[in-house]
PDB file of N, CA and C in Angstrom:
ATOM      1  N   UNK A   1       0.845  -1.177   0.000  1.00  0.00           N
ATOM      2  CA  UNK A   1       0.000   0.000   0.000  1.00  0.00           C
ATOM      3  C   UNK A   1       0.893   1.245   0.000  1.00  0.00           C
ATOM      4  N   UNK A   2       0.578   2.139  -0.556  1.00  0.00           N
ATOM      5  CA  UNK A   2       1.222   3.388  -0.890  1.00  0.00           C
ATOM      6  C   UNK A   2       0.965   4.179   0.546  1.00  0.00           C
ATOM      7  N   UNK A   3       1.848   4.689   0.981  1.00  0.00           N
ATOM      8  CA  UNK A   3       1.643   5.672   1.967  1.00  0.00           C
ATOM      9  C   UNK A   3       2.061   7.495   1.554  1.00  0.00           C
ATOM     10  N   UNK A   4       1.470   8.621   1.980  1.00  0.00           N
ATOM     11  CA  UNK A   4       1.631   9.692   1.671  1.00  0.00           C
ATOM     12  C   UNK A   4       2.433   9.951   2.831  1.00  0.00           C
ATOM     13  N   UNK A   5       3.187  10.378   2.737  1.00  0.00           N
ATOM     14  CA  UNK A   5       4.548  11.054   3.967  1.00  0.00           C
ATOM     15  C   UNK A   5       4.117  12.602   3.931  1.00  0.00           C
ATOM     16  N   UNK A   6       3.358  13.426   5.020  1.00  0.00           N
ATOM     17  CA  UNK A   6       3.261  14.877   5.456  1.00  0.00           C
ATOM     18  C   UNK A   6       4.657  14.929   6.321  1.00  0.00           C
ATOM     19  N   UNK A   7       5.321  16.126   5.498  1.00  0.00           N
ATOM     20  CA  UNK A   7       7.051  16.349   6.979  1.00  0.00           C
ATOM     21  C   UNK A   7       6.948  17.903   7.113  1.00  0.00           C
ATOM     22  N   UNK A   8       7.281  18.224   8.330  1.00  0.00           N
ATOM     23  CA  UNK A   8       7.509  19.714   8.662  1.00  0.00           C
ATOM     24  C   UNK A   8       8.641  19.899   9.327  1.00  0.00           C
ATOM     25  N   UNK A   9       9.442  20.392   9.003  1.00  0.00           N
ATOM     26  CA  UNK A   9      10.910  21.081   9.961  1.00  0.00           C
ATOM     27  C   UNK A   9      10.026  21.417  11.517  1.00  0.00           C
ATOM     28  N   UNK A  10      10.850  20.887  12.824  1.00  0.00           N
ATOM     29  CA  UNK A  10      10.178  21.126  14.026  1.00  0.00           C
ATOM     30  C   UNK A  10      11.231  22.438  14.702  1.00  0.00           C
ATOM     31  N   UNK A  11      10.579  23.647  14.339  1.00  0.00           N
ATOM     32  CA  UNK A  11      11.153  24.865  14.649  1.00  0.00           C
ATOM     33  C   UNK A  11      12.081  24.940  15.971  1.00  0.00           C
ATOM     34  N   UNK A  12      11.465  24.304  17.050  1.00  0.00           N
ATOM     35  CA  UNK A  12      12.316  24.275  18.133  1.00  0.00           C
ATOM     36  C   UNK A  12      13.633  23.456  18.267  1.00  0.00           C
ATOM     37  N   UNK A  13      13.876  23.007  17.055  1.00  0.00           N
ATOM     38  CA  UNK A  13      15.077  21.670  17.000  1.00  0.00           C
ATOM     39  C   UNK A  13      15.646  22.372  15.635  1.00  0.00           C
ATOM     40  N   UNK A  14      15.809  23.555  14.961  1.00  0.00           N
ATOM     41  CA  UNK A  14      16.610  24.259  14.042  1.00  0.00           C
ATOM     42  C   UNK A  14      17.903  24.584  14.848  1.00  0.00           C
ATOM     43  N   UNK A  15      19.048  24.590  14.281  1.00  0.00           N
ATOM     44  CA  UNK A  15      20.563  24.848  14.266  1.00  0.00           C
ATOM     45  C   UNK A  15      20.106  26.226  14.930  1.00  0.00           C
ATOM     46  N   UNK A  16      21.227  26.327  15.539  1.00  0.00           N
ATOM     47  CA  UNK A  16      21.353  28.470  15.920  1.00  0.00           C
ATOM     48  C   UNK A  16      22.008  28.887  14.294  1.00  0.00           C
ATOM     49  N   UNK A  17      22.994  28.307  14.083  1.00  0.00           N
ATOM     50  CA  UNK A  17      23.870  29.007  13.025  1.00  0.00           C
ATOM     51  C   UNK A  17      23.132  28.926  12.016  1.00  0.00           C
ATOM     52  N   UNK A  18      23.382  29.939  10.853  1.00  0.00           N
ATOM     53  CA  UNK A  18      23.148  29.513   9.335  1.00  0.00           C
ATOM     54  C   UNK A  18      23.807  28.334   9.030  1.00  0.00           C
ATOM     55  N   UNK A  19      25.130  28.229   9.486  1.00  0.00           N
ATOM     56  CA  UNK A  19      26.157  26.996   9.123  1.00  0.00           C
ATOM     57  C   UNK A  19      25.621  25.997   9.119  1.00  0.00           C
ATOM     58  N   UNK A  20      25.498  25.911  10.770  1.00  0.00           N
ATOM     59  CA  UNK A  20      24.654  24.608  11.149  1.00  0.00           C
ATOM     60  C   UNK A  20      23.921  23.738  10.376  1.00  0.00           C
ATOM     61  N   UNK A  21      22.622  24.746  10.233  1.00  0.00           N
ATOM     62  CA  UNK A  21      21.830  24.801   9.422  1.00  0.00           C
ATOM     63  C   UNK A  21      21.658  24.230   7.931  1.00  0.00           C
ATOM     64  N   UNK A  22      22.292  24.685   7.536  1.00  0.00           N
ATOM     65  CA  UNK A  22      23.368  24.342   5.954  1.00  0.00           C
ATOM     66  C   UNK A  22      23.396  22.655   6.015  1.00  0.00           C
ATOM     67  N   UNK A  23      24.368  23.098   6.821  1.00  0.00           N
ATOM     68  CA  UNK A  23      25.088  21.195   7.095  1.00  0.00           C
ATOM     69  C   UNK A  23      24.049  20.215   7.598  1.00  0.00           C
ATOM     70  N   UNK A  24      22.769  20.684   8.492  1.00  0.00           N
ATOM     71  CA  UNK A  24      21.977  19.406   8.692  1.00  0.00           C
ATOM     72  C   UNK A  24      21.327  19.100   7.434  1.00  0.00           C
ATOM     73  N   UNK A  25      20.670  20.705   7.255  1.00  0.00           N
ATOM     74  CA  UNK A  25      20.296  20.278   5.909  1.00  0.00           C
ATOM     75  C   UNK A  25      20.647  19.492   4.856  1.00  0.00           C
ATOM     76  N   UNK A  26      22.052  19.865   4.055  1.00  0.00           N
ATOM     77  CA  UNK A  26      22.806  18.708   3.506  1.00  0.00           C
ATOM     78  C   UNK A  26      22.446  17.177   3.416  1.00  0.00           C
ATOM     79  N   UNK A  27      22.482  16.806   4.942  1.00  0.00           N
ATOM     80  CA  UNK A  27      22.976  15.518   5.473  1.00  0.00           C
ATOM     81  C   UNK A  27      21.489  14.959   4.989  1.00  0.00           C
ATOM     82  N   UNK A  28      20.384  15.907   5.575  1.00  0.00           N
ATOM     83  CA  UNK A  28      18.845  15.262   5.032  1.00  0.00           C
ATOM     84  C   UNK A  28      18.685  14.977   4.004  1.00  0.00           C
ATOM     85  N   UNK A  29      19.060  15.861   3.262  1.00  0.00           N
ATOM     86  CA  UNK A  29      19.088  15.679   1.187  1.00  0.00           C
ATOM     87  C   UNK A  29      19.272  14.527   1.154  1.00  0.00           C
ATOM     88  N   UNK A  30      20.941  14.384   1.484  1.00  0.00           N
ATOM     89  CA  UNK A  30      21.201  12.924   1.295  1.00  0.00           C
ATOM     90  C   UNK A  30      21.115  11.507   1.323  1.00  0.00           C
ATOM     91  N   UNK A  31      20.370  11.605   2.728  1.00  0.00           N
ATOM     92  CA  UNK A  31      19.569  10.843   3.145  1.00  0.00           C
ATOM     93  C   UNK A  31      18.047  10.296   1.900  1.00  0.00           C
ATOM     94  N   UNK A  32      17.390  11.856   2.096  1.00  0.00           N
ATOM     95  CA  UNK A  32      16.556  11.563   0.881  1.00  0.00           C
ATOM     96  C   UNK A  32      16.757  11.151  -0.586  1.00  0.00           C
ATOM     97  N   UNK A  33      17.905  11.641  -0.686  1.00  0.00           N
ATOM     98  CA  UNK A  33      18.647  11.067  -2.074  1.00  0.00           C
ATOM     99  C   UNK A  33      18.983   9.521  -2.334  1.00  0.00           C
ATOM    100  N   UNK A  34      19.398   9.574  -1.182  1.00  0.00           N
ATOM    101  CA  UNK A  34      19.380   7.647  -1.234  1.00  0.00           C
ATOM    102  C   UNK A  34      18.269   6.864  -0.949  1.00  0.00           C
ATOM    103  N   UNK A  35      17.279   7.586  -0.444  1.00  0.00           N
ATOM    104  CA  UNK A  35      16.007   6.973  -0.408  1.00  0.00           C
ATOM    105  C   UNK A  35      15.828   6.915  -1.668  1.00  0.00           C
ATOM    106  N   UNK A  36      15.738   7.970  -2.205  1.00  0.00           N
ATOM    107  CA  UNK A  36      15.041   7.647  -4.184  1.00  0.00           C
ATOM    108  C   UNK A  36      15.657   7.356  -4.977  1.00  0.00           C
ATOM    109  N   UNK A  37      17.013   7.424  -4.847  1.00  0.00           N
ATOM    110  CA  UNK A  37      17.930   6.194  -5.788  1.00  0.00           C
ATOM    111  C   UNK A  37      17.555   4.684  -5.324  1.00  0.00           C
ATOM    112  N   UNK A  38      16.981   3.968  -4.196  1.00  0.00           N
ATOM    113  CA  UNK A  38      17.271   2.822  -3.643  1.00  0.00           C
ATOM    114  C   UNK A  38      15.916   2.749  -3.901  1.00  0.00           C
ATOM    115  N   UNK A  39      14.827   3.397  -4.323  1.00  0.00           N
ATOM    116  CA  UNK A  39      13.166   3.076  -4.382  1.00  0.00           C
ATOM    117  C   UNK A  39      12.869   3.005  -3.151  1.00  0.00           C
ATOM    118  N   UNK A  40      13.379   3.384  -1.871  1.00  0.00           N
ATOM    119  CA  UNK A  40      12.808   3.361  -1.039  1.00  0.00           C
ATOM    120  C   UNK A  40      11.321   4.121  -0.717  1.00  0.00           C
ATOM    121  N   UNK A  41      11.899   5.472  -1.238  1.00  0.00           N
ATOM    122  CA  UNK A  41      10.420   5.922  -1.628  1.00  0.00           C
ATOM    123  C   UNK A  41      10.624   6.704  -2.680  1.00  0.00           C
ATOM    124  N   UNK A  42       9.500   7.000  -3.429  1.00  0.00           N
ATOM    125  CA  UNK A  42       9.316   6.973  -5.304  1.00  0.00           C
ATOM    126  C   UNK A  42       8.842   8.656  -5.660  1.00  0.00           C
ATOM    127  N   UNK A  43       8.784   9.105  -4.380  1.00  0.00           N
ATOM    128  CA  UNK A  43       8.775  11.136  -4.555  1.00  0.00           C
ATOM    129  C   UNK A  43       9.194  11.435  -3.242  1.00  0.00           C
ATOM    130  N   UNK A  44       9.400  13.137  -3.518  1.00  0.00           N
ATOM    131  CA  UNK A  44       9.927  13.450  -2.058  1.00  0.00           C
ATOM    132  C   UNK A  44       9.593  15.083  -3.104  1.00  0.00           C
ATOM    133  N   UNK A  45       8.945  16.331  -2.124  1.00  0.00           N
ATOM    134  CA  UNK A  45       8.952  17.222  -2.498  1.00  0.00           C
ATOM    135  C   UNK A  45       8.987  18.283  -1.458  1.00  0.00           C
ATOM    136  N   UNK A  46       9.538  19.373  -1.311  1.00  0.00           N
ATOM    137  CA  UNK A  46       9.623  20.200  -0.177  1.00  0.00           C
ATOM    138  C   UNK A  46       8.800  21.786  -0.678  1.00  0.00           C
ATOM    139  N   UNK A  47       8.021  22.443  -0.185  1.00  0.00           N
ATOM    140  CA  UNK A  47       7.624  23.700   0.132  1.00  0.00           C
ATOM    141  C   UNK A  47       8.485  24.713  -0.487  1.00  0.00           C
ATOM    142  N   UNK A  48       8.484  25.578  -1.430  1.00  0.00           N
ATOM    143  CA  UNK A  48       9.346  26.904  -1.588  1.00  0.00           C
ATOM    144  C   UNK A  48       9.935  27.109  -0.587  1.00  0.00           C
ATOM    145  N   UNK A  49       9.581  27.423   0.547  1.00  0.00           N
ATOM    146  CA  UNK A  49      10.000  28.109   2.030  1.00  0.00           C
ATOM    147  C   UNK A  49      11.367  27.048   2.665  1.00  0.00           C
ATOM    148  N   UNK A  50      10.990  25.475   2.052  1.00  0.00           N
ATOM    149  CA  UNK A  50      12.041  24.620   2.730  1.00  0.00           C
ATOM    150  C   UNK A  50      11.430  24.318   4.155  1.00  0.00           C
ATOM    151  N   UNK A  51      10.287  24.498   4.724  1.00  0.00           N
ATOM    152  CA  UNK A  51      10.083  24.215   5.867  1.00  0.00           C
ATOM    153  C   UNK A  51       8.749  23.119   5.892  1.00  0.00           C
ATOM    154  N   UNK A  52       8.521  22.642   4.885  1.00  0.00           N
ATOM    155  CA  UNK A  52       7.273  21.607   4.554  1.00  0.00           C
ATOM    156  C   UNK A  52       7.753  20.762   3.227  1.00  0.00           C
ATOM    157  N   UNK A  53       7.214  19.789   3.163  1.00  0.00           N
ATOM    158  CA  UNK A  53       6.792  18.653   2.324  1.00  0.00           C
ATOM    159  C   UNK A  53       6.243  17.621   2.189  1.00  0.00           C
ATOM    160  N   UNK A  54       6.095  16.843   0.958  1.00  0.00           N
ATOM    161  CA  UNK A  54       5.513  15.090   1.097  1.00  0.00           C
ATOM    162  C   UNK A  54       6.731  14.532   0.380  1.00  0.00           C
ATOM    163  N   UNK A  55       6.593  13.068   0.841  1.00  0.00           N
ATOM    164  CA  UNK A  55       7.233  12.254   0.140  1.00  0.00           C
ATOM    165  C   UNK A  55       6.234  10.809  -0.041  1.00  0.00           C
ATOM    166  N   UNK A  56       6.143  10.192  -0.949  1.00  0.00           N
ATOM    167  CA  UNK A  56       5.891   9.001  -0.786  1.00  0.00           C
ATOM    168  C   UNK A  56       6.353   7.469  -0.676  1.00  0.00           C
ATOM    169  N   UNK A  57       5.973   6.527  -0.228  1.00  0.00           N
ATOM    170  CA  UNK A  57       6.700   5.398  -0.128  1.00  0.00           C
ATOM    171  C   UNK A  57       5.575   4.256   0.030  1.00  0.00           C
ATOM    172  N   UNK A  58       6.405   2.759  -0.652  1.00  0.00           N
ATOM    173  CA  UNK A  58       5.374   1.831  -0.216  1.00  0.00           C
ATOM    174  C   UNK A  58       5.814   1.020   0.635  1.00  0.00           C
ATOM    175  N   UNK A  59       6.825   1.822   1.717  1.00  0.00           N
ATOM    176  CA  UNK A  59       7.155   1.003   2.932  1.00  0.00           C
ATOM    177  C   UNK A  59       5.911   1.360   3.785  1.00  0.00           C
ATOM    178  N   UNK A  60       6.109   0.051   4.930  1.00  0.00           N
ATOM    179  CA  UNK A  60       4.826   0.101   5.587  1.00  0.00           C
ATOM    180  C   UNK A  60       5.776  -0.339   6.893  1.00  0.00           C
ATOM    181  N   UNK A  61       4.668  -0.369   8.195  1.00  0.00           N
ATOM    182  CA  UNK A  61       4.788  -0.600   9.332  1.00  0.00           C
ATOM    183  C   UNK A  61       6.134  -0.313   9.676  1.00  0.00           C
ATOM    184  N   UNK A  62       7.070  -1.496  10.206  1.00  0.00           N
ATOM    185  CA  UNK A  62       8.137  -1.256  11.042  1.00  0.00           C
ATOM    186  C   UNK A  62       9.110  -0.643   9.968  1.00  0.00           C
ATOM    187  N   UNK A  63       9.717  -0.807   8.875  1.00  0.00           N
ATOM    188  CA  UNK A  63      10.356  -0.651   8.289  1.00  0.00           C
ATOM    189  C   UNK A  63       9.694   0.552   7.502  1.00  0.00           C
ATOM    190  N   UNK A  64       8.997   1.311   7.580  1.00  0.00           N
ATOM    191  CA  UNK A  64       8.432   2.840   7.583  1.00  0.00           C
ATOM    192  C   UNK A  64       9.067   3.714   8.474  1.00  0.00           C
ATOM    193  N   UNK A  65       8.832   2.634   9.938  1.00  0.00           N
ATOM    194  CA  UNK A  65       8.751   3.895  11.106  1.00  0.00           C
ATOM    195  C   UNK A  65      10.713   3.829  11.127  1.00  0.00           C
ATOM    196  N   UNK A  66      11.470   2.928  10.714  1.00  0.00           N
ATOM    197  CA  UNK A  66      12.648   2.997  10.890  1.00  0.00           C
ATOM    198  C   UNK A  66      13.219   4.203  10.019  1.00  0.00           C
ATOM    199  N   UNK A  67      12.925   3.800   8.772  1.00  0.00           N
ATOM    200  CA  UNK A  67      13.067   4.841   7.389  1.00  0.00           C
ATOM    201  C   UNK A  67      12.674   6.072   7.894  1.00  0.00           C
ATOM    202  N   UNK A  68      12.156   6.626   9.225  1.00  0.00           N
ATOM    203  CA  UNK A  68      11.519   7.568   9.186  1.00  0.00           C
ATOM    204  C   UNK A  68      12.243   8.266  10.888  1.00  0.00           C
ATOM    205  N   UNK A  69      13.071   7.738  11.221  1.00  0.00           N
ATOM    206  CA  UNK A  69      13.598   7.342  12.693  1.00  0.00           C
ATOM    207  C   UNK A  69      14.533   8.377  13.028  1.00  0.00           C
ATOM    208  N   UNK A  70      15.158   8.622  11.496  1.00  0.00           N
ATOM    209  CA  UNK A  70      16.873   9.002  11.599  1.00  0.00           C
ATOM    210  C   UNK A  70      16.458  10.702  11.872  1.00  0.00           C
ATOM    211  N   UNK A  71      15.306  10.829  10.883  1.00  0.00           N
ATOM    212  CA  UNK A  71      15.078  12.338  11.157  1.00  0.00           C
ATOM    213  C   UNK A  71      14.356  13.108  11.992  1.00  0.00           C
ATOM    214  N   UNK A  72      14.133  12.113  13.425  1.00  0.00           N
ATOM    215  CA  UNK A  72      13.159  13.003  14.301  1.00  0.00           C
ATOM    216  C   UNK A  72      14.281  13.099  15.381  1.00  0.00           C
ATOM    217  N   UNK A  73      14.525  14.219  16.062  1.00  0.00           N
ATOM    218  CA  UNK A  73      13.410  15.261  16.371  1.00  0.00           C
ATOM    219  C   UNK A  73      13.359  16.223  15.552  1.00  0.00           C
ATOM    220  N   UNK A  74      13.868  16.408  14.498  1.00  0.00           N
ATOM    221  CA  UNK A  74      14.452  17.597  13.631  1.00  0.00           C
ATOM    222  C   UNK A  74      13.039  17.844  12.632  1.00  0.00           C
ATOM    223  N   UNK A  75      12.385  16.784  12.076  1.00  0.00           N
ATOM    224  CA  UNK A  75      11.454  16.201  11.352  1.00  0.00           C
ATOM    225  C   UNK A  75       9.987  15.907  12.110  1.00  0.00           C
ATOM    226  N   UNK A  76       9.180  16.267  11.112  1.00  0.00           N
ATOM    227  CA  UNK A  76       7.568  16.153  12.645  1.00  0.00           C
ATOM    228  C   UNK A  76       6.943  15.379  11.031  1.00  0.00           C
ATOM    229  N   UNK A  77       6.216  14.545  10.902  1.00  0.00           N
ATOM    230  CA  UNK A  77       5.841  13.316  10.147  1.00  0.00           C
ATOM    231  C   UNK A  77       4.173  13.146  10.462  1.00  0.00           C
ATOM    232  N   UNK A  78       3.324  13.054   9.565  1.00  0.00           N
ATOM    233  CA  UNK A  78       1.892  12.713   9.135  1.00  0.00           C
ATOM    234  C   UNK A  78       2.301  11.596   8.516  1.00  0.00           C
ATOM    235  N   UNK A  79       1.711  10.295   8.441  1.00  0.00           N
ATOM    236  CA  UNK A  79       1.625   9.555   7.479  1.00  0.00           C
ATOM    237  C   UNK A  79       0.162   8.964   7.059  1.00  0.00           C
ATOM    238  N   UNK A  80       0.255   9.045   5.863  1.00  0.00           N
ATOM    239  CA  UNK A  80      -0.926   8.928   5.328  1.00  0.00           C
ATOM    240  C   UNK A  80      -1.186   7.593   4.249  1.00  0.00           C
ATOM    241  N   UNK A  81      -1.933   6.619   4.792  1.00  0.00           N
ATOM    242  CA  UNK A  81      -2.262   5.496   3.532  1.00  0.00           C
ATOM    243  C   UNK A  81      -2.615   5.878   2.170  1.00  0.00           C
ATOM    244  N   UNK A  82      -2.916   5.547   1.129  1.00  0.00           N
ATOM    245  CA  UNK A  82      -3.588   5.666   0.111  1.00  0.00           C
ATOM    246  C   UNK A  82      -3.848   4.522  -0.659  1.00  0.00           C
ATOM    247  N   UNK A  83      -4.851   4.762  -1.664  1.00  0.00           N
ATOM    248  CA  UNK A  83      -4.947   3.396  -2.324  1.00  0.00           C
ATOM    249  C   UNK A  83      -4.447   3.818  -3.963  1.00  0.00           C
ATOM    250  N   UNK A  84      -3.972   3.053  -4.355  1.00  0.00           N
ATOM    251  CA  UNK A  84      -4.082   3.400  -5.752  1.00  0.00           C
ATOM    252  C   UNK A  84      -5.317   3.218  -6.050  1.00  0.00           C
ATOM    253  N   UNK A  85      -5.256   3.753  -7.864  1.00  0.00           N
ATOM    254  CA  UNK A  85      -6.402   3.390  -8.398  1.00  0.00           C
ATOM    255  C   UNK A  85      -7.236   2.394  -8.439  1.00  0.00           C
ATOM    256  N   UNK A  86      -6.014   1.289  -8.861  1.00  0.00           N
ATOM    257  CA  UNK A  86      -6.776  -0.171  -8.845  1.00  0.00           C
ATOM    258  C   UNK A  86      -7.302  -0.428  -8.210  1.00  0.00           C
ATOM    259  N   UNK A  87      -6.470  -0.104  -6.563  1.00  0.00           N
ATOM    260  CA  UNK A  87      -7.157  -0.826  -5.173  1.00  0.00           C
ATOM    261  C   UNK A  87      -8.540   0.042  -4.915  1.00  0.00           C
ATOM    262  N   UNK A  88      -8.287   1.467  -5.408  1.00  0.00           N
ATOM    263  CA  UNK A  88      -9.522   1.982  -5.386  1.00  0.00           C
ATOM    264  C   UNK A  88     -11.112   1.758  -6.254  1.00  0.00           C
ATOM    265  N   UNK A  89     -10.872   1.114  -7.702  1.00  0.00           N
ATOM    266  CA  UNK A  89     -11.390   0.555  -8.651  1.00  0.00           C
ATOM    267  C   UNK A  89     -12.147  -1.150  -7.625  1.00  0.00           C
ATOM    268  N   UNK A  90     -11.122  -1.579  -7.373  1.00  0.00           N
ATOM    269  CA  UNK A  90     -11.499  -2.646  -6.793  1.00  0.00           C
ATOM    270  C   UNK A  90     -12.819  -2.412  -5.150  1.00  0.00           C
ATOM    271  N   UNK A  91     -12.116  -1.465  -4.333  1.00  0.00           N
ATOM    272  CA  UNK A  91     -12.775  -1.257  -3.197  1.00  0.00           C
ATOM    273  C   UNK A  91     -13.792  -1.069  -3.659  1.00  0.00           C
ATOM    274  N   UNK A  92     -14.274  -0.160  -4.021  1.00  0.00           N
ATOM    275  CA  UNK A  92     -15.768   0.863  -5.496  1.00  0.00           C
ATOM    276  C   UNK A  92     -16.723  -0.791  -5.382  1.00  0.00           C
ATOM    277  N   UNK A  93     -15.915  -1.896  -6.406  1.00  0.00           N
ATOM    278  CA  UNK A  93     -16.466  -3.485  -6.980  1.00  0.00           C
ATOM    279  C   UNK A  93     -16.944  -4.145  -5.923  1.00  0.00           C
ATOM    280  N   UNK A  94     -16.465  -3.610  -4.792  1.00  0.00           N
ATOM    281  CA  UNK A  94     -16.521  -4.979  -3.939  1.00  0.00           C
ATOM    282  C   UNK A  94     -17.873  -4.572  -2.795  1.00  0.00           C
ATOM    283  N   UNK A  95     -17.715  -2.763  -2.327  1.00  0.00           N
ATOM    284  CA  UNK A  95     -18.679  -2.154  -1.629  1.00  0.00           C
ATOM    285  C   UNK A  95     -20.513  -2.496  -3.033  1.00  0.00           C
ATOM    286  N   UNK A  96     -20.044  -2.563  -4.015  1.00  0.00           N
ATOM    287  CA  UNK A  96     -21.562  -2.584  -4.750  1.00  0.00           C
ATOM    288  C   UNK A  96     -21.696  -3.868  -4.656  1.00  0.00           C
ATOM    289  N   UNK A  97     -20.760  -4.941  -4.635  1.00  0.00           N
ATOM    290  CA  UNK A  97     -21.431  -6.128  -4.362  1.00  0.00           C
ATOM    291  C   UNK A  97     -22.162  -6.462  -3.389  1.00  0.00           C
ATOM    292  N   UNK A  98     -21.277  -5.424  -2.240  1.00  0.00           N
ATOM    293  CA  UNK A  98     -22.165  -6.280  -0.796  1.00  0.00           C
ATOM    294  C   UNK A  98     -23.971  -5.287  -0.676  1.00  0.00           C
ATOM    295  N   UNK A  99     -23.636  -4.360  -1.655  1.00  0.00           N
ATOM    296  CA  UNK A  99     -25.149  -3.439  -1.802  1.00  0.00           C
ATOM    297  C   UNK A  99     -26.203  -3.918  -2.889  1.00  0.00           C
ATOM    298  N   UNK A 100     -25.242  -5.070  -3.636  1.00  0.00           N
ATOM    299  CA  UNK A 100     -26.577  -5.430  -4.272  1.00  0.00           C
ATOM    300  C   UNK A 100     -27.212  -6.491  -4.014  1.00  0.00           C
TER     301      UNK A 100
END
């Protein structure tokens, strides 16, 4: 199952420095970068501002919440299921069966 990833930078856990700053940042990219070279997850998009985004992934349960581990407290996380189409095409088939 596809999950929708909501992320927000957690203001009280920002660097003092610009430097700082810079450099955690960096390190997250990278992180995310190897997520989407490795298919770990298949988008990742951030806010103009840099202080919001989604990403998606079809990791689930434990191996979600791990993938998702490295960046808290820095990182504040919604996760959201979704269905694809199909599964949504299918759910649609299966609710009119039990209605007819």
């Amino acid at each position: 199952m596809t999950n929708l990833i909501k992320w927000e930078v957690d203001k009280q856990f920002l660097a003092k420095t610009p430097e700082e700053r810079l450099k955690m940042q960096a390190q997250m990219q990278k992180w995310v970068k190897g997520d989407l070279d490795s298919g770990t997850h298949t988008a990742w998009g951030a806010a103009l501002g840099g202080m919001s985004g989604f990403g998606v992934t079809n990791l689930d349960g434990e191996d979600l919440y791990l993938s998702l581990m490295r960046y808290i407290p820095l990182i504040k996380f919604e996760v959201i299921k979704m269905l694809t189409i199909d599964e949504a095409i299918d759910a649609t088939q299966k609710l009119a069966k039990l209605r007819a």
